[in-house]
Protein backbone atom coordinates (compact mmCIF):
# COMPACT_ATOMS: atom_id res chain seq x y z
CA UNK A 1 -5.90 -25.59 -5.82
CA UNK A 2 -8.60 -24.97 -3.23
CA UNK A 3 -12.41 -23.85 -4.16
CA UNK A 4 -12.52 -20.19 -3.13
CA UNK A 5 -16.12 -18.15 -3.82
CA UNK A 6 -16.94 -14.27 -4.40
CA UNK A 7 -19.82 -12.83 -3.14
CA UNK A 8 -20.94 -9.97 -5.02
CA UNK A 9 -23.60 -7.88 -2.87
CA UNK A 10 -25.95 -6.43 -6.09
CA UNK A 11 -29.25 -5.63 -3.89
CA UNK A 12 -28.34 -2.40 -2.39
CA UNK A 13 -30.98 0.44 -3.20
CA UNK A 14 -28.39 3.06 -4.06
CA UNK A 15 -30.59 6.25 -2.57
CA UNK A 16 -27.57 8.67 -3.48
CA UNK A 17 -27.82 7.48 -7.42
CA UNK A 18 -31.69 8.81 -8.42
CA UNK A 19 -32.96 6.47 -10.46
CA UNK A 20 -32.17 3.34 -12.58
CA UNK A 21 -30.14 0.20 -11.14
CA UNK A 22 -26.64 1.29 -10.46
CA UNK A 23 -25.67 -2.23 -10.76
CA UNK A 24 -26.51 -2.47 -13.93
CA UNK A 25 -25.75 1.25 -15.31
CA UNK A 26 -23.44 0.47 -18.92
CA UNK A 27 -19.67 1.62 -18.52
CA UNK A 28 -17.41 -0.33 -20.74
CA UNK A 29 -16.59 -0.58 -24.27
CA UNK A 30 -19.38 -2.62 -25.14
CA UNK A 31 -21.47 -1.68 -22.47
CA UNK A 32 -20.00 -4.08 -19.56
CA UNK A 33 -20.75 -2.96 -16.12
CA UNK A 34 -19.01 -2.40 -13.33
CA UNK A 35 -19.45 -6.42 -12.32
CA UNK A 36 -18.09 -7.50 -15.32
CA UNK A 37 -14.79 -6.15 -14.68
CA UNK A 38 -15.15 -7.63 -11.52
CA UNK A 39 -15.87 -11.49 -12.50
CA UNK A 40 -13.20 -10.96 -14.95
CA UNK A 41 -10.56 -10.01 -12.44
CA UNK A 42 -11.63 -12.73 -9.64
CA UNK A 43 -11.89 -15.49 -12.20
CA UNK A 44 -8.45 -14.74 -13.37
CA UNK A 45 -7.19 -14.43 -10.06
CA UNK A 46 -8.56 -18.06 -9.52
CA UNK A 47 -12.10 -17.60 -8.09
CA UNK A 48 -14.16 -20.58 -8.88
CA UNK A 49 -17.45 -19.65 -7.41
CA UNK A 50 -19.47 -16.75 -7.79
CA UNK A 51 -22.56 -15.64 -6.25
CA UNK A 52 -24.80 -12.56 -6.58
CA UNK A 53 -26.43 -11.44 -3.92
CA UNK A 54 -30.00 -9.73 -5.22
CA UNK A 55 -33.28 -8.46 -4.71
CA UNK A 56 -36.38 -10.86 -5.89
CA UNK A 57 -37.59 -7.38 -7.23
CA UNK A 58 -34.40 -6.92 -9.76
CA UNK A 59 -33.92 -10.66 -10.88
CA UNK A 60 -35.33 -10.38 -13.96
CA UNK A 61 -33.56 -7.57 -15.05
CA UNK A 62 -30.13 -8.72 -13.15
CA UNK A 63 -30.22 -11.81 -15.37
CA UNK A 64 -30.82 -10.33 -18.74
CA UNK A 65 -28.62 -7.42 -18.30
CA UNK A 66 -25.52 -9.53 -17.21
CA UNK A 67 -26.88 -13.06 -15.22
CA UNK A 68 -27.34 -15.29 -18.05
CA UNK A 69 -24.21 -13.97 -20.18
CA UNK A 70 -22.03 -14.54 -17.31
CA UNK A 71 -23.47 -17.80 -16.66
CA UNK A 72 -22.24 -19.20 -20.61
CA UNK A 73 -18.89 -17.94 -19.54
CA UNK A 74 -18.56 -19.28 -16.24
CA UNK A 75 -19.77 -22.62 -17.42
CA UNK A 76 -16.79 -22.73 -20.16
CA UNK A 77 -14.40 -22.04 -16.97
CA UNK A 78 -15.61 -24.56 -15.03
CA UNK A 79 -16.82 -21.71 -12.35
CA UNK A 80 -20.26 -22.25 -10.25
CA UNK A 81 -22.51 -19.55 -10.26
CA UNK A 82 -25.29 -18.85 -7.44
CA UNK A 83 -27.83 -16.17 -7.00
CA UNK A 84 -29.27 -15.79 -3.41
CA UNK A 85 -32.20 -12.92 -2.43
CA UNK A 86 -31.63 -10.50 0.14
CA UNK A 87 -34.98 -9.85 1.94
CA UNK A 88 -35.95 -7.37 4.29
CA UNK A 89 -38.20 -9.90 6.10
CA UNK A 90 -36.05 -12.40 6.92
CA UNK A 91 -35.21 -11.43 10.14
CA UNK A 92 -34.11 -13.63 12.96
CA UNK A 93 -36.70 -15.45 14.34
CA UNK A 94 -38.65 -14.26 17.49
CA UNK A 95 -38.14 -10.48 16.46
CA UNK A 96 -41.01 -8.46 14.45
CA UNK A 97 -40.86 -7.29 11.57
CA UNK A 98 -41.23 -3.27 11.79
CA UNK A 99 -44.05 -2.59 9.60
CA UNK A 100 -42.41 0.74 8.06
CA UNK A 101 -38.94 -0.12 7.62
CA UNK A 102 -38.29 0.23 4.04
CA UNK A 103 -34.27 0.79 4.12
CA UNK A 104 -32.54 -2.82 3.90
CA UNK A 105 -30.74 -4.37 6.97
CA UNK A 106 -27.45 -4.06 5.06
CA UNK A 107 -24.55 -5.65 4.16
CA UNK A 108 -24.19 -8.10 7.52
CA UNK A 109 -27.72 -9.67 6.22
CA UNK A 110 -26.45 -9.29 2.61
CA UNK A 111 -23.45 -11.84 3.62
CA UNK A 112 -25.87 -14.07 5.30
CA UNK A 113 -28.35 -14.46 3.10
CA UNK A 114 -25.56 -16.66 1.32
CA UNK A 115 -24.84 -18.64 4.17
CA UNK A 116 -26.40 -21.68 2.75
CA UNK A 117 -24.63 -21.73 -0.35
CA UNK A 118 -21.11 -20.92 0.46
CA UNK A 119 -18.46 -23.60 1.96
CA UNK A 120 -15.22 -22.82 1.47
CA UNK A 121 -12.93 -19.53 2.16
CA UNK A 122 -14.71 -16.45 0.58
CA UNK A 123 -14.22 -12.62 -0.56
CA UNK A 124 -16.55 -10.09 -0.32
CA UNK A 125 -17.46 -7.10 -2.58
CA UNK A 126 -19.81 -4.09 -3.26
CA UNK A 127 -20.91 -4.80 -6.91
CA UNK A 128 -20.68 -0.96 -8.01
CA UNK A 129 -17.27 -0.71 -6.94
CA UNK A 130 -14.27 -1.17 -9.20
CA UNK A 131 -11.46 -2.89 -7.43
CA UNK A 132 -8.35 -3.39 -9.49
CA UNK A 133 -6.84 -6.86 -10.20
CA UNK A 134 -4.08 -6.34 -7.46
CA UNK A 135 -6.78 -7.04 -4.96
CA UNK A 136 -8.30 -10.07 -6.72
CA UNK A 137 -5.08 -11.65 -6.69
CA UNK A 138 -3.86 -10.88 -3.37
CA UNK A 139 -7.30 -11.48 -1.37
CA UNK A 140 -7.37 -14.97 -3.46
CA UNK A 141 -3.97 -15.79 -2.76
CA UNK A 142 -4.42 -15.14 1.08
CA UNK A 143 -7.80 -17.42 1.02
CA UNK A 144 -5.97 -20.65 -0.34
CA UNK A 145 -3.72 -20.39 2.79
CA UNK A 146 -4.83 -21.96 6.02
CA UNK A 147 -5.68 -19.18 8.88
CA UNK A 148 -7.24 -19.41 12.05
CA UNK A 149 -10.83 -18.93 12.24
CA UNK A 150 -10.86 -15.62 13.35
CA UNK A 151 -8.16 -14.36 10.86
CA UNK A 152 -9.80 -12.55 8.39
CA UNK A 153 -8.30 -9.67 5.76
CA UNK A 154 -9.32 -6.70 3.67
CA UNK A 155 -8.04 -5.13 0.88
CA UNK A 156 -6.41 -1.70 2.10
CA UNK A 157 -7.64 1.16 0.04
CA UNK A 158 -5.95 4.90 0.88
CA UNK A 159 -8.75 7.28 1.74
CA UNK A 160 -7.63 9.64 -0.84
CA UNK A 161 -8.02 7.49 -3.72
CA UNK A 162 -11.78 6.33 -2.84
CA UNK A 163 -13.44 10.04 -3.08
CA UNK A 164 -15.98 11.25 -4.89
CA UNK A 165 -16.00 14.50 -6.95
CA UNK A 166 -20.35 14.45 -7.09
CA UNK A 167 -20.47 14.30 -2.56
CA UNK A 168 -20.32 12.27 0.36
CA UNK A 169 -19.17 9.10 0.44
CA UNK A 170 -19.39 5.99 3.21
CA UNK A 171 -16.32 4.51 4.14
CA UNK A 172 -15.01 1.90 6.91
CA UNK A 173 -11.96 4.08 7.98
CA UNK A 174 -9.27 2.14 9.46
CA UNK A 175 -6.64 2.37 12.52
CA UNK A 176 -3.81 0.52 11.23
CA UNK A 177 -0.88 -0.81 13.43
CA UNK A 178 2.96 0.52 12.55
CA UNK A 179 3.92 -1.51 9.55
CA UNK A 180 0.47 -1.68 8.13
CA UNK A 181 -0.14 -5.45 8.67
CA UNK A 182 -2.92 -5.36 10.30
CA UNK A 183 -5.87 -3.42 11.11
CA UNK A 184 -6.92 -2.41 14.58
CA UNK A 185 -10.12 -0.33 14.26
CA UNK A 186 -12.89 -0.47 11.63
CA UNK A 187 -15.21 3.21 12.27
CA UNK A 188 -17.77 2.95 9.36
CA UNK A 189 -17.71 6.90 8.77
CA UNK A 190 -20.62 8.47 6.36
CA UNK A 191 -20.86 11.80 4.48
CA UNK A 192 -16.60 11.94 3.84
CA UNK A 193 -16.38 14.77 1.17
CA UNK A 194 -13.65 15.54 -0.93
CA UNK A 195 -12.36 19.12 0.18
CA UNK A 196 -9.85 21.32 -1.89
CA UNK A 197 -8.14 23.93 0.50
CA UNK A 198 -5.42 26.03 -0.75
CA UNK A 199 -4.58 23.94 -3.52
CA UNK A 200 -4.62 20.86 -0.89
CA UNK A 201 -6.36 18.12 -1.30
CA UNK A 202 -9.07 16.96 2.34
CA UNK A 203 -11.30 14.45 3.64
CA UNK A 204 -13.63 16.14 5.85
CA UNK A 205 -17.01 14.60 7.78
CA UNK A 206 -18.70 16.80 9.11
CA UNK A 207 -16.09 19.77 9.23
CA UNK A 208 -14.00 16.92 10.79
CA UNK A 209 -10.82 16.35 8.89
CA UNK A 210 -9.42 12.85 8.36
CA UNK A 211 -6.65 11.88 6.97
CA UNK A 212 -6.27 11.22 3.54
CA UNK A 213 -3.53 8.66 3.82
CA UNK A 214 -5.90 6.77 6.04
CA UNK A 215 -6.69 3.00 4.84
CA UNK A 216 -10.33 2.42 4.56
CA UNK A 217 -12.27 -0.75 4.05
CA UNK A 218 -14.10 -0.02 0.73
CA UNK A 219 -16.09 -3.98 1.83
CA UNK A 220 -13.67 -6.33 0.14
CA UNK A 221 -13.36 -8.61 3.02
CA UNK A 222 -11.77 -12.19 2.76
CA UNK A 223 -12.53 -15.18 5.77
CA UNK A 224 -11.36 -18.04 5.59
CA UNK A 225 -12.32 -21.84 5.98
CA UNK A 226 -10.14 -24.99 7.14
CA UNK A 227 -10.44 -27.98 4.87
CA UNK A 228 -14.04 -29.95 4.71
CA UNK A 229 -15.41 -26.88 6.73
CA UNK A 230 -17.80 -23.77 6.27
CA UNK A 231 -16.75 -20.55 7.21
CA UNK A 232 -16.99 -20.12 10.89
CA UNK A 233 -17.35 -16.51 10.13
CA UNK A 234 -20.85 -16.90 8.66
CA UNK A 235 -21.60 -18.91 12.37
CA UNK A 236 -20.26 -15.15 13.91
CA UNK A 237 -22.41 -13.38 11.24
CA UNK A 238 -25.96 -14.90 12.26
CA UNK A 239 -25.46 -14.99 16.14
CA UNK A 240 -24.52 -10.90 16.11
CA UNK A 241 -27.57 -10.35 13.96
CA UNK A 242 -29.66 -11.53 16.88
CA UNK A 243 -27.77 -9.38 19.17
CA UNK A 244 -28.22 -6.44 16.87
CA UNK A 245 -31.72 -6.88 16.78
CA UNK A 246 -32.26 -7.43 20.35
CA UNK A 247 -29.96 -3.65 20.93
CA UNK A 248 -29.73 -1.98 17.69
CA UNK A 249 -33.14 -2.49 16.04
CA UNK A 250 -35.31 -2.20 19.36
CA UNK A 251 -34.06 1.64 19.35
CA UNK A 252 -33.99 2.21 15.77
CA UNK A 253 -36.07 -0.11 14.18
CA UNK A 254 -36.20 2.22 11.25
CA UNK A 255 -32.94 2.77 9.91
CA UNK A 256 -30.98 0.31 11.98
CA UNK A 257 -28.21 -0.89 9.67
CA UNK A 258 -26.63 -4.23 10.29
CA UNK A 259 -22.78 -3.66 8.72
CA UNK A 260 -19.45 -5.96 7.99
CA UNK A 261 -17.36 -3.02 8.81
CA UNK A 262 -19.07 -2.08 12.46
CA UNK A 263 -19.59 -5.56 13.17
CA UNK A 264 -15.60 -6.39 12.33
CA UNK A 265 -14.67 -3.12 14.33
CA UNK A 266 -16.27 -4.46 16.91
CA UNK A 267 -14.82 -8.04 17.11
CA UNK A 268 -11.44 -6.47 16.76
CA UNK A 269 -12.18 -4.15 20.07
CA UNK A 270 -12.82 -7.37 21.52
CA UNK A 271 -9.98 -9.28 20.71
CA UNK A 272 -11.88 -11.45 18.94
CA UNK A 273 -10.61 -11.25 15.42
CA UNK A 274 -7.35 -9.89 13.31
CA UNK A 275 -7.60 -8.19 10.00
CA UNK A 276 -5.14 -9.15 7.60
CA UNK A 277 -4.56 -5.76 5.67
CA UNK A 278 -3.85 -6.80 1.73
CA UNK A 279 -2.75 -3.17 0.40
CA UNK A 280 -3.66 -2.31 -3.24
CA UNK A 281 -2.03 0.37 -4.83
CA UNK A 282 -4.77 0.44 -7.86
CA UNK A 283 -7.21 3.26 -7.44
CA UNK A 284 -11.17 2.96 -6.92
CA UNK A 285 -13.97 4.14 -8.57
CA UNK A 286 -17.64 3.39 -8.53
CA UNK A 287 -20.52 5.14 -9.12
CA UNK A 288 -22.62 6.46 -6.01
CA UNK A 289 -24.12 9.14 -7.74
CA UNK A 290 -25.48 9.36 -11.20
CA UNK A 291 -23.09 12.72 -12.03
CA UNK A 292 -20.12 9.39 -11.07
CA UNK A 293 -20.92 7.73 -14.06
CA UNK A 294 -19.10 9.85 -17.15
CA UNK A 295 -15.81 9.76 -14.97
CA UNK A 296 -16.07 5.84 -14.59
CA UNK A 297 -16.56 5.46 -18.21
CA UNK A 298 -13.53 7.47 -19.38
CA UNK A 299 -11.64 5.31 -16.49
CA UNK A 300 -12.29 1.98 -18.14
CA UNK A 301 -11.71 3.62 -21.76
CA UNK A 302 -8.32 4.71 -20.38
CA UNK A 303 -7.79 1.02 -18.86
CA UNK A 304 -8.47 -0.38 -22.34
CA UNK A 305 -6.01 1.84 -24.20
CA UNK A 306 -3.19 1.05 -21.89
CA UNK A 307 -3.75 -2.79 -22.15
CA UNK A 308 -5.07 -3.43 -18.62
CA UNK A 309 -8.31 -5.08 -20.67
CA UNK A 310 -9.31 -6.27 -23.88
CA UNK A 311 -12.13 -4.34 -25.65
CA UNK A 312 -13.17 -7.98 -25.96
CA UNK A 313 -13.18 -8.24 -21.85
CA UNK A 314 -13.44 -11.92 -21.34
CA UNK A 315 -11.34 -13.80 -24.20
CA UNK A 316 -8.02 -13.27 -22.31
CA UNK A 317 -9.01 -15.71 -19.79
């Protein structure tokens, strides 16, 4: 069996949320957060690697709230665990640093920031997003299989299924060829409310409607690597964050957001790139706002009574 990693991104801000870590906000039946249903489902999926992208500022707390407990498990299960710091200073070198940017580069940097430590095929997730085990299992299953370097896949969420009762939400939205194999388009589209119309359910951004149906990337992204080799995407990853400082930053330096989902909708206009589309029929949720949070507990509760996990989360694996 190959060596396949997760990187869990855990050093977002989370402006929408007001206050607190929304990492590390207590969900489960004995207070498990949204991660931990997440390492559970990509180590039993085969994941054998697993590392945490974080802020220097949160470390402490990251490790005593989950960290070190998932590091006695992992070590039982023979699976590596890595933290890495995402830091608004490191920047590619030559550029300035704008001295009032206080919004992080985002999830492109996030990914890089691991470069170092990851060398074989990888997934990618938000850490306060709850996936399902479908799309453990299928992203994993697609990374032990040799693709070209520029084949990459996603897990297909439906638009519908990824909205928020509490506001707008951020979502990669997706142009999908006929049979829904692959994706053509990645538009990273913010501020998608969740509109009730005559008894219908909407999408709507900025009185724009979208369609529900629609498959979005909710940033569980899987690239792969050929045997004795790192990911070439990583090698993709660091050259466009030059370019995006050199265009992108030098007329926003502000708010400038380096992101997997613009920077793979790009590469796919280009040719450069296919996106494997791995549909999951499980439903999100996650907590981007702090009114989230009651609903996400009674989802998990609901989980537990129908068998999908053990109150005891980690002893069936």
């Amino acid at each position: 069996m190959r060596n396949t990693t997760l990187l869990i991104m855990a050093a977002g801000i989370g402006s929408r949320f007001g206050g607190g870590i929304k990492q590390l906000e207590p969900v489960g039946f004995n207070d498990e957060i949204i991660m931990d249903y997440s390492i559970h489902d990509a180590i039993q999926a085969g994941f054998n690697k697993i590392i945490f992208v974080i802020r220097k500022d949160i470390e402490e707390d990251f490790k005593e709230r989950i960290g070190n407990r998932v590091e006695t498990i992992a070590q039982k299960m023979h699976v590596e665990i890595g933290y890495v710091f995402q830091d608004i200073h490191d920047i590619p070198e030559g550029f300035t640093f704008p001295n009032e940017r206080t919004k992080p580069w985002g999830t492109g940097q996030a990914v890089l920031a691991a470069k170092e430590l990851i060398h074989e095929p990888f997934a990618v997730i938000n850490a306060d997003d709850y996936y399902g085990k479908e799309a453990f299992q299928k992203l994993h299953d697609w990374l032990i299989i040799d693709h070209e370097d520029t084949a990459y896949a996603m897990a297909g969420f439906i638009l519908k299924n990824t909205l928020s009762d509490n506001g707008g939400v951020t979502r990669g939205v997706c142009k999908v060829e006929e049979g829904h194999t692959h994706v053509m388009d990645v538009v990273e589209t913010s501020n998608i409310v969740k509109v009730v119309e005559d008894g219908v359910l909407k999408a709507k951004t900025n009185d724009t409607e979208l369609d529900i149906n629609s498959y979005v990337s909710m940033n569980f992204w899987g690239f792969p690597a050929k045997v004795g080799q790192d990911p070439a995407f990583l090698d993709v990853l660091e050259k466009h964050f030059i370019t995006f400082f050199k265009e992108d930053v030098i007329n926003n330096p502000l708010k400038a957001e380096y992101l997997l989902p613009t920077l793979i909708g790009s590469l796919l206009r280009e040719n450069k790139c296919t996106v494997k589309v791995l549909e999951t029929h499980d439903k999100w949720f996650g907590v981007t706002y702090k009114e989230d949070k009651p609903e996400v507990v009674k989802s998990f509760k609901k989980l537990i009574e129908e068998g999908v996990y053990s109150t005891d989360l980690y002893s069936d694996l």
